[in-house]
N, C-alpha and C. Protein backbone atom coordinates (compact mmCIF):
# COMPACT_ATOMS: atom_id res chain seq x y z
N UNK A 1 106.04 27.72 77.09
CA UNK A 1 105.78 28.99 77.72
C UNK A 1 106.85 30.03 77.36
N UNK A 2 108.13 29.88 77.57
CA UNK A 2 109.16 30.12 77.13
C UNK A 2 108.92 31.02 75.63
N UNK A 3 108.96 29.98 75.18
CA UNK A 3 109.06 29.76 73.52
C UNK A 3 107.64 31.11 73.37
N UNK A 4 106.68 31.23 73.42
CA UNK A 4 105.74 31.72 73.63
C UNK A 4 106.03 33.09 74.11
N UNK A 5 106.54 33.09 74.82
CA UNK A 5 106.99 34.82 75.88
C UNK A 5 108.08 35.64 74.14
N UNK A 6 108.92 34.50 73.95
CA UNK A 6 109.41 34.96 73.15
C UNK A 6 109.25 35.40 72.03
N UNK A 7 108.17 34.74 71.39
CA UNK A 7 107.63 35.20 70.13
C UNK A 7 107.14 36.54 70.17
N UNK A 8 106.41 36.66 71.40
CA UNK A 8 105.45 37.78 71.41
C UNK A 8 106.61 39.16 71.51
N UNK A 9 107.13 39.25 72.05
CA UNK A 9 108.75 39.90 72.41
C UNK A 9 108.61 40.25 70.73
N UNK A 10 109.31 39.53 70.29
CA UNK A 10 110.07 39.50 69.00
C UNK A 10 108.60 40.31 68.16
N UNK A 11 107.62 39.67 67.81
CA UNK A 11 106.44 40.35 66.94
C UNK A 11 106.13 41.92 67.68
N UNK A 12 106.31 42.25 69.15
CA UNK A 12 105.89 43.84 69.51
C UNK A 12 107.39 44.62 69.37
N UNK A 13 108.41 43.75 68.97
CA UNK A 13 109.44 44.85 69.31
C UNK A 13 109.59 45.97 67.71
N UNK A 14 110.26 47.06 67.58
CA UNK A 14 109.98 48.02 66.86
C UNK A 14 110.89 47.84 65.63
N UNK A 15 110.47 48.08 64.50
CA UNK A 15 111.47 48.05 63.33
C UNK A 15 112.39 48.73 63.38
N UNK A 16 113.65 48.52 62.74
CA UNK A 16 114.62 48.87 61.95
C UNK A 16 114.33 50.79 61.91
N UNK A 17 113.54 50.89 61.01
CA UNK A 17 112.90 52.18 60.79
C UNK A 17 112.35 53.32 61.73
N UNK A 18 112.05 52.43 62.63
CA UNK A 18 111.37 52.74 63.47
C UNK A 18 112.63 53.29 64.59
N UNK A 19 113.58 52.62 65.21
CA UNK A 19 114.46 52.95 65.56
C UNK A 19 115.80 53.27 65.40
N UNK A 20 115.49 53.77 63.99
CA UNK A 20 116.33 54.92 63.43
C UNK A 20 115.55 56.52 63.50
N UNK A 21 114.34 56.43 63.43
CA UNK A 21 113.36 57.40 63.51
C UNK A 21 114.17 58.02 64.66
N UNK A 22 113.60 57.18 65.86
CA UNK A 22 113.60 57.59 67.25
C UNK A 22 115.37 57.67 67.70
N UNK A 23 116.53 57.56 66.39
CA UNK A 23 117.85 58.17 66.88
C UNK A 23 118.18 57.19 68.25
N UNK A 24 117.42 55.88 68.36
CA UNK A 24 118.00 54.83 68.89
C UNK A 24 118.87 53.97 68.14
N UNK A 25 118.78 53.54 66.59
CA UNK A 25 119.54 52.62 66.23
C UNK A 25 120.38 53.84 65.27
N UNK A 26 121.68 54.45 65.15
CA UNK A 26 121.92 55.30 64.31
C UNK A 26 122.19 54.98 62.77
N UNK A 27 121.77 55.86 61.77
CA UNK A 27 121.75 55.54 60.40
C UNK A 27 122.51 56.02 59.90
N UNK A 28 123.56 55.01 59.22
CA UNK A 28 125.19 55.57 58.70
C UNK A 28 125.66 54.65 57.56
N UNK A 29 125.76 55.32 57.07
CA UNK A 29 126.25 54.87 55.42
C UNK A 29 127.89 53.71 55.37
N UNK A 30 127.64 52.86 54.54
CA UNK A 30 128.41 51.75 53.97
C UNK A 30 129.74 52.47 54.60
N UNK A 31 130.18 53.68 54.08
CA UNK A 31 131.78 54.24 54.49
C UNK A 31 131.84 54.53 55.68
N UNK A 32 130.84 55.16 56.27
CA UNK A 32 131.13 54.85 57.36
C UNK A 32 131.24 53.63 58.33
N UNK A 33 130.44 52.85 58.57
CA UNK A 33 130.07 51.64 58.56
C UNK A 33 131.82 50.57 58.19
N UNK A 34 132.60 51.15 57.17
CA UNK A 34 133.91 50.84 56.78
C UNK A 34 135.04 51.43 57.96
N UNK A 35 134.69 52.55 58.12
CA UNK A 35 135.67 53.29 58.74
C UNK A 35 135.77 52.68 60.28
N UNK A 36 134.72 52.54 60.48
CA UNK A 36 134.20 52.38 61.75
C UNK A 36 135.08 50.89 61.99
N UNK A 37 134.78 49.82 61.46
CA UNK A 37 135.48 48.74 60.96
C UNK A 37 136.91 48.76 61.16
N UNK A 38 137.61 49.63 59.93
CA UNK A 38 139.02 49.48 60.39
C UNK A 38 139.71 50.36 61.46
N UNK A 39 138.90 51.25 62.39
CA UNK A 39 139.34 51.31 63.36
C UNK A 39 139.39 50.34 64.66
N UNK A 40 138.07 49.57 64.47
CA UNK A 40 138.22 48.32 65.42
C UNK A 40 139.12 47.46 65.12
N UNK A 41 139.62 47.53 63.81
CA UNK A 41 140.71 46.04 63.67
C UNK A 41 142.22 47.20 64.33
N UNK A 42 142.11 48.16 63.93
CA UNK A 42 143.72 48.88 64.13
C UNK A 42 143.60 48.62 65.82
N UNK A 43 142.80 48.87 66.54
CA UNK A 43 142.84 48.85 68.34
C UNK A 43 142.73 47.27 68.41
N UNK A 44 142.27 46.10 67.51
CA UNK A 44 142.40 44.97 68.12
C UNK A 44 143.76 44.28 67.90
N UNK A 45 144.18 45.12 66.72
CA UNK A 45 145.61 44.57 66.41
C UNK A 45 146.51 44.98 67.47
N UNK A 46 146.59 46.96 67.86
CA UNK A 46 147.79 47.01 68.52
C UNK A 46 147.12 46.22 70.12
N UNK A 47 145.97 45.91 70.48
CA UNK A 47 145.80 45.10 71.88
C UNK A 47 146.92 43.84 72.12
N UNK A 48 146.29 43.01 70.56
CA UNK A 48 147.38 41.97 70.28
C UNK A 48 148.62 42.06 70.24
N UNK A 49 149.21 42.91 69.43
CA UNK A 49 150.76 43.47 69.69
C UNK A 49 151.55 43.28 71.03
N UNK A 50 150.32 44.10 72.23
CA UNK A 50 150.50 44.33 72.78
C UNK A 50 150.78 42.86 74.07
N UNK A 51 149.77 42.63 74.38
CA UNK A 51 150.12 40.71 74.69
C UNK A 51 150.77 39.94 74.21
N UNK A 52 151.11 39.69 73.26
CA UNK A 52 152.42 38.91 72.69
C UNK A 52 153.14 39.59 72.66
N UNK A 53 153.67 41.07 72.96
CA UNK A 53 154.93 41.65 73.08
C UNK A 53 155.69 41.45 71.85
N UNK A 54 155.13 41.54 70.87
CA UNK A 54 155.72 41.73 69.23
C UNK A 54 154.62 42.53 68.32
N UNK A 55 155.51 42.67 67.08
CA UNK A 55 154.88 43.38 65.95
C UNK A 55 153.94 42.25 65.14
N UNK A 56 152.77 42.49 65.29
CA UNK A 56 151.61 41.56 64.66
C UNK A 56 152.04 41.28 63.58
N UNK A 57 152.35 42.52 62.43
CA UNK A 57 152.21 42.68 61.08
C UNK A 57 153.55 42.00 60.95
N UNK A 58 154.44 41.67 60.91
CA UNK A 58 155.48 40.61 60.97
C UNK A 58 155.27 39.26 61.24
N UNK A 59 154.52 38.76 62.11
CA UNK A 59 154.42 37.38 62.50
C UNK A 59 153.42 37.24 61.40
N UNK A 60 152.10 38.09 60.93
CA UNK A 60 151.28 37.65 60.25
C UNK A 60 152.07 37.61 59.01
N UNK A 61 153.02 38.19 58.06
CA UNK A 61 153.86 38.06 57.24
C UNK A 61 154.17 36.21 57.02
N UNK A 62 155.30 36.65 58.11
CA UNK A 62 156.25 34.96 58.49
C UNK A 62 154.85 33.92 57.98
N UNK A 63 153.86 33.93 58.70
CA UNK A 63 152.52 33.15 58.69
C UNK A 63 152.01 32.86 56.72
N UNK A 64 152.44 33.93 56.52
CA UNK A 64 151.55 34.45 55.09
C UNK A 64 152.65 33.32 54.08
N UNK A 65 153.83 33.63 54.17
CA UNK A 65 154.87 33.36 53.61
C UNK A 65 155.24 31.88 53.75
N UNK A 66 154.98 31.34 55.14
CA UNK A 66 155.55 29.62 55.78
C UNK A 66 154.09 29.09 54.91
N UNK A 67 152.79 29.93 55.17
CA UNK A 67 151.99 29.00 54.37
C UNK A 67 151.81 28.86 53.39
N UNK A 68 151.82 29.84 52.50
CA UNK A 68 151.90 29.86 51.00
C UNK A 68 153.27 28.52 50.42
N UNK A 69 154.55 28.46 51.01
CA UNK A 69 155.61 27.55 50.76
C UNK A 69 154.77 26.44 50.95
N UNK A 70 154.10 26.28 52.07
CA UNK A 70 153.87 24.73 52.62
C UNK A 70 152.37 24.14 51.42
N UNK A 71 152.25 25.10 50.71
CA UNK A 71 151.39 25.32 49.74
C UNK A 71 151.15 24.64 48.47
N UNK A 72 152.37 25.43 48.42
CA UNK A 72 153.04 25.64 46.92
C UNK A 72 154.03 24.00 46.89
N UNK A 73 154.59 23.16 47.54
CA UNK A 73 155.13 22.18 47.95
C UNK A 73 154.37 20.74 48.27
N UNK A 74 154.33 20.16 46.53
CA UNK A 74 152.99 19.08 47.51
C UNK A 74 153.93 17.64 48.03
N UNK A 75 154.92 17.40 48.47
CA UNK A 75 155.70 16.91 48.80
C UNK A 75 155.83 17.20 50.72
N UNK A 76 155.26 17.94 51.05
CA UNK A 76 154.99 18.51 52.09
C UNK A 76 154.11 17.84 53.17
N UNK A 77 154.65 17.63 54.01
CA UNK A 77 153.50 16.59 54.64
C UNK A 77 152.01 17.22 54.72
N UNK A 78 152.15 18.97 55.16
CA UNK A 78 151.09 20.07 55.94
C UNK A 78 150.62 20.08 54.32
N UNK A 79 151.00 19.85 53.20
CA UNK A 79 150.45 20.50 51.93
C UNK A 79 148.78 19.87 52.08
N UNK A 80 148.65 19.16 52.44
CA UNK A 80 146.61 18.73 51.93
C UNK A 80 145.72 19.40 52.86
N UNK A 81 147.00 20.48 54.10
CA UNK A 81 145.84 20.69 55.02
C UNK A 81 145.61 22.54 54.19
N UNK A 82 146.10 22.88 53.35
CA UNK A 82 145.92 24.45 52.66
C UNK A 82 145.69 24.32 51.53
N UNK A 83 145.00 25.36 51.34
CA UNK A 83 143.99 25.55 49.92
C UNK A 83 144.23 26.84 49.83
N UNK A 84 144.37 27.55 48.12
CA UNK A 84 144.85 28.65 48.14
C UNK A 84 144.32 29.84 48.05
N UNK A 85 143.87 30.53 48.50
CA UNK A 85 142.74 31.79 48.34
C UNK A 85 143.03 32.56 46.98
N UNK A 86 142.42 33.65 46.70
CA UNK A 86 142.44 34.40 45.52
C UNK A 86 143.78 35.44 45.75
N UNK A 87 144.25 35.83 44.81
CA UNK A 87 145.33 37.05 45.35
C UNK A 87 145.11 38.13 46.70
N UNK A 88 146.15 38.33 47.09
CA UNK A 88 146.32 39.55 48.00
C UNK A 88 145.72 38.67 49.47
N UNK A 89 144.95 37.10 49.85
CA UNK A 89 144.44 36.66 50.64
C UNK A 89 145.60 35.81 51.38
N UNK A 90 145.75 35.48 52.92
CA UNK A 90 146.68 34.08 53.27
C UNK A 90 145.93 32.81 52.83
N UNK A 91 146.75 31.98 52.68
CA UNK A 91 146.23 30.72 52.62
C UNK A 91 145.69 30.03 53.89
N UNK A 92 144.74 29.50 53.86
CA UNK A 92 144.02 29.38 54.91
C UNK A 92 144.02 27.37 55.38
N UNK A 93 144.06 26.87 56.72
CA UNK A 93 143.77 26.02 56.54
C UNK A 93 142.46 25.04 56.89
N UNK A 94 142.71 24.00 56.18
CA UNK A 94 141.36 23.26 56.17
C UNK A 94 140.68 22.83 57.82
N UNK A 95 141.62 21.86 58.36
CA UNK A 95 141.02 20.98 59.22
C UNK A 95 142.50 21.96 60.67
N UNK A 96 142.24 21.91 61.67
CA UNK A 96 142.63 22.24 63.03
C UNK A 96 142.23 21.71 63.86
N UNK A 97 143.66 21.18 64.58
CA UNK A 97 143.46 20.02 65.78
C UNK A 97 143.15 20.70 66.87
N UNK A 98 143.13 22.13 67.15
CA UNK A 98 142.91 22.62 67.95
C UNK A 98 141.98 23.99 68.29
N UNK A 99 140.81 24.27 68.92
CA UNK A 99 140.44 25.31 68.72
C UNK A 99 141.45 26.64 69.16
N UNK A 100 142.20 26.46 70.05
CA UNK A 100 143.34 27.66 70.26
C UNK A 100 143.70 27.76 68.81
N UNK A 101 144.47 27.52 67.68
CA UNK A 101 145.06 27.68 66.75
C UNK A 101 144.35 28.30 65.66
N UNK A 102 142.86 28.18 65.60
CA UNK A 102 142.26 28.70 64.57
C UNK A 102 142.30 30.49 64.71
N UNK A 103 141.98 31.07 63.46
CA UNK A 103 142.64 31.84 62.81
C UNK A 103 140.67 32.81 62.86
């Protein structure tokens, strides 16, 4: 029944097109669409700043830097848990014992 209510929902509700027409869904180009973007990361960063009572862009540094070493070092116990991204990216890791810690 459920399942049923829902379909029908989904097949009468209005296109894309349709509610851009009607200046319900607004229609805005890729740059904007960008801009828009890195203003949500600049207010989620200084939020963060702001709760940990430090400079983000520093700890994410320290982060960038301890992992790339622990990386670059296969003598390392942490070395099998990072894999190395393409330039200008952090190294990211594989497996996390914890969902708090993921990234």
């Amino acid at each position: 029944m459920r399942k049923e209510l829902l379909a029908v929902k989904l097949r009468n509700r209005p296109s894309k097109q349709e509610l851009e027409d009607r200046n319900i869904f607004p229609v805005r180009s890729d740059q904007e669409r960008q801009e828009i973007r890195q203003q949500i990361e600049m207010k989620l960063a200084k939020s963060a700043e702001r709760i940990i009572r430090a400079d983000l862009r520093s700890i994410l540094d320290l982060y960038r830097k301890r992992a790339f070493n622990i990386s670059a070092d296969p003598t390392h116990p942490g070395h099998k848990l990072f894999r190395l991204l393409p330039p200008g990216k952090p190294a990211a890791t594989e497996t996390v014992s914890s969902p708090r810690l993921s990234l």
